[in-house]
Protein backbone atom coordinates (compact mmCIF):
# COMPACT_ATOMS: atom_id res chain seq x y z
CA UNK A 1 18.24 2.47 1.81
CA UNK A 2 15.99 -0.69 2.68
CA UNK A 3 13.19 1.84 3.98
CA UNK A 4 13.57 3.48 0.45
CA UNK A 5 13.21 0.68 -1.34
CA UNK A 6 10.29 -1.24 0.82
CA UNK A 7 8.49 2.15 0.69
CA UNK A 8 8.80 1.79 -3.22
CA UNK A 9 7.45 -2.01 -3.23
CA UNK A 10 4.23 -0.70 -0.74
CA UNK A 11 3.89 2.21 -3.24
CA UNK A 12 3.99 0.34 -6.83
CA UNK A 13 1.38 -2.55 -4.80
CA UNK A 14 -1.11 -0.41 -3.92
CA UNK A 15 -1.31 1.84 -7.26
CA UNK A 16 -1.43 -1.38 -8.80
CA UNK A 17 -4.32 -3.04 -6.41
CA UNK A 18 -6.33 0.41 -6.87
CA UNK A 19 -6.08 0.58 -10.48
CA UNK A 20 -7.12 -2.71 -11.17
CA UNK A 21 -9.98 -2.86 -8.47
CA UNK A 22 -11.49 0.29 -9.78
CA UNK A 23 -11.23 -0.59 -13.13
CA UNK A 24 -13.93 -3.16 -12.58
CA UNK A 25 -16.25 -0.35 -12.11
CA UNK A 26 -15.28 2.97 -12.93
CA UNK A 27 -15.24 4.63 -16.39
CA UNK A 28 -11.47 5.93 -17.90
CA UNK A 29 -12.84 9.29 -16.99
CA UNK A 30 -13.69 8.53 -13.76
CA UNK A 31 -11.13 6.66 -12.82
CA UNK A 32 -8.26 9.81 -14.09
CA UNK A 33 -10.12 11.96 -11.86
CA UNK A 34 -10.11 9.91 -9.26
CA UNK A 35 -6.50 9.55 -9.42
CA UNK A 36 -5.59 12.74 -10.02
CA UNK A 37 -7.14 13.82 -6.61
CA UNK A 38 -8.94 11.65 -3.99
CA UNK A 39 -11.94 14.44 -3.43
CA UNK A 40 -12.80 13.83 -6.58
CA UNK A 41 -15.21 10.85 -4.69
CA UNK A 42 -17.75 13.60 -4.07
CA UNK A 43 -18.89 13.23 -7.81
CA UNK A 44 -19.96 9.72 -7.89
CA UNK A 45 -23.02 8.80 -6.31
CA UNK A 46 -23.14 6.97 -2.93
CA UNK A 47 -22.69 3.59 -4.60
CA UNK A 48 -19.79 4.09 -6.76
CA UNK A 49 -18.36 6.08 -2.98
CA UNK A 50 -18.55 3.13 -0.70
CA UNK A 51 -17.51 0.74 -3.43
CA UNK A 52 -14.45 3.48 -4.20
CA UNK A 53 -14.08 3.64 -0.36
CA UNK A 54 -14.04 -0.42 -0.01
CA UNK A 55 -11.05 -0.54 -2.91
CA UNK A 56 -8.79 1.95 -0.98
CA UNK A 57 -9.36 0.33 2.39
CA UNK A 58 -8.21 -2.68 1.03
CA UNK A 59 -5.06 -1.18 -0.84
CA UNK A 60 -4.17 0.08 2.67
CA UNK A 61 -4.36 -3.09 3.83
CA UNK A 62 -2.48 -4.81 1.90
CA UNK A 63 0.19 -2.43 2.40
CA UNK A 64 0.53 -3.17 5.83
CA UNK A 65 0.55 -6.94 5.31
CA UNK A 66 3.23 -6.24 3.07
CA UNK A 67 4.95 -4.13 5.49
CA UNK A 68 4.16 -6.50 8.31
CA UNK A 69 6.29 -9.13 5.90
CA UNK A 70 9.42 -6.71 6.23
CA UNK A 71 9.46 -6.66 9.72
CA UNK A 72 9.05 -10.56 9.99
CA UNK A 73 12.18 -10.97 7.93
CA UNK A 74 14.03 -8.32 9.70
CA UNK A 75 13.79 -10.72 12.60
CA UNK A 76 15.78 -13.43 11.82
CA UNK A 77 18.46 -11.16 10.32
CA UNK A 78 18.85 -9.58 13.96
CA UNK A 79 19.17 -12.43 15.53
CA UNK A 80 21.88 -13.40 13.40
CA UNK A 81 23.73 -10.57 14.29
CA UNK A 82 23.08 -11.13 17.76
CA UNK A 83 27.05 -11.55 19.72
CA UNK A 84 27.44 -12.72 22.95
CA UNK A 85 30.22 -9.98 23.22
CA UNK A 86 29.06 -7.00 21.83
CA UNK A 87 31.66 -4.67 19.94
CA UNK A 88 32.42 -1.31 21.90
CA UNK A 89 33.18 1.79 20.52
């Protein structure tokens, strides 16, 4: 269930660090066809590509920071559970 819902937090992140990145330079058109399909890049020119390109590297990034968080806090939580005895089944 926690994989289910940090996949959901990485997932509504980086739609909304896309969106909002390429809205800086993209028309409404562009940016629904864009969306609707990733090769969709081959229509803008080689500007608008790397600049496309540069948004979706750093989406990806910041999901991994995020999910980089999740393991951090899974740490402490482990140790917690940590018993000198450990329960047998």
């Amino acid at each position: 269930m926690g994989g289910v819902i940090g996949l959901a937090i990485v997932t509504a992140a980086y739609k909304g660090y896309i969106k909002s990145n390429l809205e800086n330079f993209l028309t409404p058109n562009e940016l629904s066809q864009l969306l609707e399909s990733a090769q969709n890049i081959s229509l803008f020119g080689a500007n608008k590509q790397d600049k496309v390109r540069a948004v979706f590297a750093g989406g990806y990034n910041l999901q991994f920071r995020i999910l980089i968080a999740f393991a951090a806090a899974q740490i402490p939580s482990s140790v917690l559970m940590w018993r000198r005895n450990q329960i047998r089944i």
